[in-house]
C-alpha atoms as a PDB file:
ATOM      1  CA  UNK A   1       0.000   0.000   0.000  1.00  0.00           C
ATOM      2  CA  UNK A   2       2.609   2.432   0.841  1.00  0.00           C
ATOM      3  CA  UNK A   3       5.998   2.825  -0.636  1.00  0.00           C
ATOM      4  CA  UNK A   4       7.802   4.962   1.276  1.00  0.00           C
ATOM      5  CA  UNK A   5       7.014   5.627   5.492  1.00  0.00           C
ATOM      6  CA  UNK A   6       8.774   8.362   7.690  1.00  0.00           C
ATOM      7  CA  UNK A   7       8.988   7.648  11.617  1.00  0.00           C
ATOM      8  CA  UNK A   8      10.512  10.797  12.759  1.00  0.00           C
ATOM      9  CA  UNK A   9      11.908   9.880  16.638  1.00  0.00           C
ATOM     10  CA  UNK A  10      13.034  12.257  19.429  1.00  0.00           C
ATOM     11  CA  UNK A  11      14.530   9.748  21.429  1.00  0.00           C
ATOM     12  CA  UNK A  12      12.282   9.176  23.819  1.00  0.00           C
ATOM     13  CA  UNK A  13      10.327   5.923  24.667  1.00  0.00           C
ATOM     14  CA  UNK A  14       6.707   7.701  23.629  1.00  0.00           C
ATOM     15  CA  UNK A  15       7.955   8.367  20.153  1.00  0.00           C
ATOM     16  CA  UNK A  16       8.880   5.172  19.207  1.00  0.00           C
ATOM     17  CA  UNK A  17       5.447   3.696  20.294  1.00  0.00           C
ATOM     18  CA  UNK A  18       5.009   4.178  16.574  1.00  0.00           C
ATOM     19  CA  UNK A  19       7.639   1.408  15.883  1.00  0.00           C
ATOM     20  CA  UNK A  20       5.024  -1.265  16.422  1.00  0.00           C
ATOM     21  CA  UNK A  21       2.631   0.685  13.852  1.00  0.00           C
ATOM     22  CA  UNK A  22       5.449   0.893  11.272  1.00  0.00           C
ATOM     23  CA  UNK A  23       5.847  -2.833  11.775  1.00  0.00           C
ATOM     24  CA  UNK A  24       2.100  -3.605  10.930  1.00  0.00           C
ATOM     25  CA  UNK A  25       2.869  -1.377   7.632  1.00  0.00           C
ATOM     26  CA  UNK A  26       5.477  -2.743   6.513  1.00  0.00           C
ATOM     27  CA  UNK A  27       4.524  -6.567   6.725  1.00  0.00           C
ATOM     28  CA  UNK A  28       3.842  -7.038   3.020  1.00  0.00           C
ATOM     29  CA  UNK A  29       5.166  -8.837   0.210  1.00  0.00           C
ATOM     30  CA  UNK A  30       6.370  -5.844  -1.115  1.00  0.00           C
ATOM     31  CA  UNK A  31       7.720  -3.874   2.033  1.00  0.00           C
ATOM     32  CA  UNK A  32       7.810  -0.407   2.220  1.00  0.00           C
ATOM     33  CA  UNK A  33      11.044   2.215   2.486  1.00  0.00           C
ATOM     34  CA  UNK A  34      10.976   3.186   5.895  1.00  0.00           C
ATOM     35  CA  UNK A  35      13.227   6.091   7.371  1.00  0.00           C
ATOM     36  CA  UNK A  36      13.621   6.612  10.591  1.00  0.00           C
ATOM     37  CA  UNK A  37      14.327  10.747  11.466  1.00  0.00           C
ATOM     38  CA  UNK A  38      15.609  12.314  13.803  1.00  0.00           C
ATOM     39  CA  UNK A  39      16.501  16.196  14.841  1.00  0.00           C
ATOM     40  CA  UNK A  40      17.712  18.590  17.067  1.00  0.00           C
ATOM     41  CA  UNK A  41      17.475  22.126  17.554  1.00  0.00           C
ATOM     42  CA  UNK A  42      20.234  24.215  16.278  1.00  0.00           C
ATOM     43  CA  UNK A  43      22.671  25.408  19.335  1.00  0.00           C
ATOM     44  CA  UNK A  44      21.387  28.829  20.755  1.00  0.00           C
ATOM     45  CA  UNK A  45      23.345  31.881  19.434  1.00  0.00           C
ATOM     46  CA  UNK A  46      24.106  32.969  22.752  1.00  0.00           C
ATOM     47  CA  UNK A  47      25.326  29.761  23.977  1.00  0.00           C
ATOM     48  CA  UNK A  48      27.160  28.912  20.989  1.00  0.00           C
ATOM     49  CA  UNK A  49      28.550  32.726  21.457  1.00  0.00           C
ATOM     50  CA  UNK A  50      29.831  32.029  24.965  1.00  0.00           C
ATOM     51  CA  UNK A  51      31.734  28.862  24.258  1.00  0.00           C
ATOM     52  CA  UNK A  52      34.917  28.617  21.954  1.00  0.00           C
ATOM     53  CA  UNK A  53      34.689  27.827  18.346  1.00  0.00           C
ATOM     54  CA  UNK A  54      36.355  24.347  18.945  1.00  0.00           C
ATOM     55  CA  UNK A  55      34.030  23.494  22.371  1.00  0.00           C
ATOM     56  CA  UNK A  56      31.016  24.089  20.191  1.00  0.00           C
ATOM     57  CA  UNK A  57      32.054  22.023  17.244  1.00  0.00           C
ATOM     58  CA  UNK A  58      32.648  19.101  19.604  1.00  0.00           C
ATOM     59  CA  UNK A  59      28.839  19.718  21.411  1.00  0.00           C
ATOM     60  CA  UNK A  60      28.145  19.928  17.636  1.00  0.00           C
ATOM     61  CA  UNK A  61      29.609  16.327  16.619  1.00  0.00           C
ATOM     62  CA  UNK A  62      28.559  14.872  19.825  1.00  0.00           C
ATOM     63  CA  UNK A  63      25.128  15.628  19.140  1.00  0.00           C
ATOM     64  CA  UNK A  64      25.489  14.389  16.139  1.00  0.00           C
ATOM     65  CA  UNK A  65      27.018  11.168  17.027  1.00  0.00           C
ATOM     66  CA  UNK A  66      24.553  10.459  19.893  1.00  0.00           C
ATOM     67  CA  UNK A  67      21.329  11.243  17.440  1.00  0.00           C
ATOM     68  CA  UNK A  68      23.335   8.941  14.618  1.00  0.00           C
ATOM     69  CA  UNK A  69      24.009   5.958  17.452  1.00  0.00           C
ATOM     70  CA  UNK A  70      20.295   5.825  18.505  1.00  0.00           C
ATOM     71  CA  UNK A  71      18.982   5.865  14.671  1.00  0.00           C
ATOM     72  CA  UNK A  72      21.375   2.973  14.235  1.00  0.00           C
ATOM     73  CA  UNK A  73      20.061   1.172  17.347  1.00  0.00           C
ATOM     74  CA  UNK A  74      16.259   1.938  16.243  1.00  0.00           C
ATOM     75  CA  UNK A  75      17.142   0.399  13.303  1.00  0.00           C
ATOM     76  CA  UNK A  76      18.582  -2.370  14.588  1.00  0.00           C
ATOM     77  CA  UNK A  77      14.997  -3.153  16.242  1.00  0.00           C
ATOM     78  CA  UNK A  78      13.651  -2.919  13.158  1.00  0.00           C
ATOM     79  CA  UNK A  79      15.845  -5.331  11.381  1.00  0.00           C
ATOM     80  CA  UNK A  80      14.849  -7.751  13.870  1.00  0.00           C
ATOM     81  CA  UNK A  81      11.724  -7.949  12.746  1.00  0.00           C
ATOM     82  CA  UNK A  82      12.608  -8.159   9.381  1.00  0.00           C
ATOM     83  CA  UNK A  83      12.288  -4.497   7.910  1.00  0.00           C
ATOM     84  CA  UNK A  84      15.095  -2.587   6.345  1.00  0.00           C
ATOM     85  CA  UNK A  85      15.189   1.342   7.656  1.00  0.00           C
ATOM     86  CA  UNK A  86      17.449   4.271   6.418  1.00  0.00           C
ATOM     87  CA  UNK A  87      18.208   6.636   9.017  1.00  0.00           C
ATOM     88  CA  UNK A  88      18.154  10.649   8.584  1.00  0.00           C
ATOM     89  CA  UNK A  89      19.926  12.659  11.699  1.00  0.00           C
ATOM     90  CA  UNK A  90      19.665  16.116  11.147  1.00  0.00           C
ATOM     91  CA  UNK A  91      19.961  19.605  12.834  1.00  0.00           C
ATOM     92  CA  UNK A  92      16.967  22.143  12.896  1.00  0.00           C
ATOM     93  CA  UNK A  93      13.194  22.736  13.840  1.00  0.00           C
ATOM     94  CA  UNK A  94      11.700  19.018  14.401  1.00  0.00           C
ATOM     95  CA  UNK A  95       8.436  20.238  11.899  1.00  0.00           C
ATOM     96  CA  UNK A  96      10.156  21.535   9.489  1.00  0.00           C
ATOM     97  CA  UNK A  97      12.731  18.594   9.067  1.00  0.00           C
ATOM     98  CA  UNK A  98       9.994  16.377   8.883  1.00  0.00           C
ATOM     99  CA  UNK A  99       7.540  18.664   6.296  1.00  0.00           C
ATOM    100  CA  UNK A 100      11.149  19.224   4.129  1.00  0.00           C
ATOM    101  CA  UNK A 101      11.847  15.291   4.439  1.00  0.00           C
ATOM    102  CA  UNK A 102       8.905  14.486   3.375  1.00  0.00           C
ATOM    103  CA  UNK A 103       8.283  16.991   0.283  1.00  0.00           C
ATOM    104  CA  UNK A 104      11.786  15.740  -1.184  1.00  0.00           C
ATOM    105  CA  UNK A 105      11.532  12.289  -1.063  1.00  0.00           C
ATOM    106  CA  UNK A 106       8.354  11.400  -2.297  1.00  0.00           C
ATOM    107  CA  UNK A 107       7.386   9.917   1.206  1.00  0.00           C
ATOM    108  CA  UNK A 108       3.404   8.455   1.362  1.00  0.00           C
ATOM    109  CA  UNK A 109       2.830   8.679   5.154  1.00  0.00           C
ATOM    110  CA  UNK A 110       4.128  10.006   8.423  1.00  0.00           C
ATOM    111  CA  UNK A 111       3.816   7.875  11.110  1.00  0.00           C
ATOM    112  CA  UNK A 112       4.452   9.467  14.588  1.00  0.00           C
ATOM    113  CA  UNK A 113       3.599   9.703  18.136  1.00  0.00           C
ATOM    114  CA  UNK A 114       1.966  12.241  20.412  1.00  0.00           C
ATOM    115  CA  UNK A 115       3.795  13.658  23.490  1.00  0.00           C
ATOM    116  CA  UNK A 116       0.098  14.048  24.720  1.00  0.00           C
ATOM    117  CA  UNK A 117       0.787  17.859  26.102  1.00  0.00           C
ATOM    118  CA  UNK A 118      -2.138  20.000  27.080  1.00  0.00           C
ATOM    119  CA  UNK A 119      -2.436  23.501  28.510  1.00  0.00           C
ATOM    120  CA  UNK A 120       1.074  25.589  29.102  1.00  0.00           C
ATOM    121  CA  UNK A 121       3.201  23.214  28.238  1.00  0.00           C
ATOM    122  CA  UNK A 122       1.769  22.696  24.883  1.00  0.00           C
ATOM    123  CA  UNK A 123       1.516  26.347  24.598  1.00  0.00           C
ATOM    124  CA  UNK A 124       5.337  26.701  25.947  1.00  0.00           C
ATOM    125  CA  UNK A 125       6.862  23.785  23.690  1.00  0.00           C
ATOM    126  CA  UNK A 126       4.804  23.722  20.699  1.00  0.00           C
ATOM    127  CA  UNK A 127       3.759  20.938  19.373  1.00  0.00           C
ATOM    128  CA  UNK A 128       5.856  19.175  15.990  1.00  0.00           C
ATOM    129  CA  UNK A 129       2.800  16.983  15.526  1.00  0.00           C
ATOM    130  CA  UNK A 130       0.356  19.754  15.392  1.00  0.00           C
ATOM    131  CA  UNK A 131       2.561  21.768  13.374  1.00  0.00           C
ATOM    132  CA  UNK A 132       3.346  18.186  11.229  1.00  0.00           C
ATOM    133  CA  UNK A 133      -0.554  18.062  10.986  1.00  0.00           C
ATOM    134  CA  UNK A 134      -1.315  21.456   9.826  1.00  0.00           C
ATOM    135  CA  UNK A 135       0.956  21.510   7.210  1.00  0.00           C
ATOM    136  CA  UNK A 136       1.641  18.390   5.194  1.00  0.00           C
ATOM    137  CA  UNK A 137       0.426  17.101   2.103  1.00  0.00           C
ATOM    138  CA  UNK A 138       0.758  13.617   2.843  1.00  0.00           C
ATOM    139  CA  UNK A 139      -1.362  11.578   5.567  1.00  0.00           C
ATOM    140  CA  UNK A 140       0.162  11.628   8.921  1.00  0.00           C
ATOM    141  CA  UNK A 141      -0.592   8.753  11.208  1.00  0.00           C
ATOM    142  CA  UNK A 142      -0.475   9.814  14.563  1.00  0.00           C
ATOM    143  CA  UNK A 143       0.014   7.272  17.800  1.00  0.00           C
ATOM    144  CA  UNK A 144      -1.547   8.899  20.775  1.00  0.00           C
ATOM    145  CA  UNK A 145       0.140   9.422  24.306  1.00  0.00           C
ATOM    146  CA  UNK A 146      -1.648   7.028  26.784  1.00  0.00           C
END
């Protein structure tokens, strides 16, 4: 049914609740391309302006590492269970990675969880899935927080 799936993952546990969704997907004869996403803000100015050139390059490439070691891991999950995933890491706003993703690479479906926030915090944080919601062309599955 679908050819291409995007799991975008913050590292938590919540978020990849959609793994076992993405499994039920992609048990077919012809098994979907499934990449598994993940970003991270860009370093505050001011932080990155207080710290030496060469301290923020290594927060940089740790970052990077970490976000690239857990994709890998995810992955590995996957692979158990007999499904093949590509892994994205990338730096910038969570929605927009995802929306920019998905726009250039001709994905079908977005399949994601819900942090579940209400009131202030999900005034304060924002919310990717919301914002993932509003604005793609593409269906977006969404797992809700229980």
């Amino acid at each position: 049914m679908y050819k291409s799936i995007l799991v975008p993952l913050d590292g938590s546990a919540l978020s990849e609740t959609s793994l076992n969704h993405v499994v039920e997907l992609a048990e077919s004869k012809n098994p979907p391309a499934v990449v598994l996403l993940r970003a991270r803000e860009p370093m505050d100015s001011g932080v990155r302006q207080r710290l030496s050139s060469d301290l923020a390059r290594q927060l940089d490439e740790a970052y990077q590492e970490e976000m690239e070691e857990y994709l890998e891991k995810t992955s590995a999950f996957l692979a158990e269970k007999g499904i093949s995933a590509r892994t994205v890491a990338v730096t910038g706003s969570a929605a927009e990675a995802i929306l920019d993703y998905a726009r250039q690479n001709d994905t079908d479906i977005i399949v994601m969880s819900s942090h579940g926030r209400t009131g202030i915090a999900r005034w304060a944080f924002g919310s990717v899935t919301e914002k993932v919601l509003k604005e793609s062309s593409i269906p977006v599955l969404v797992i809700p927080h229980k």
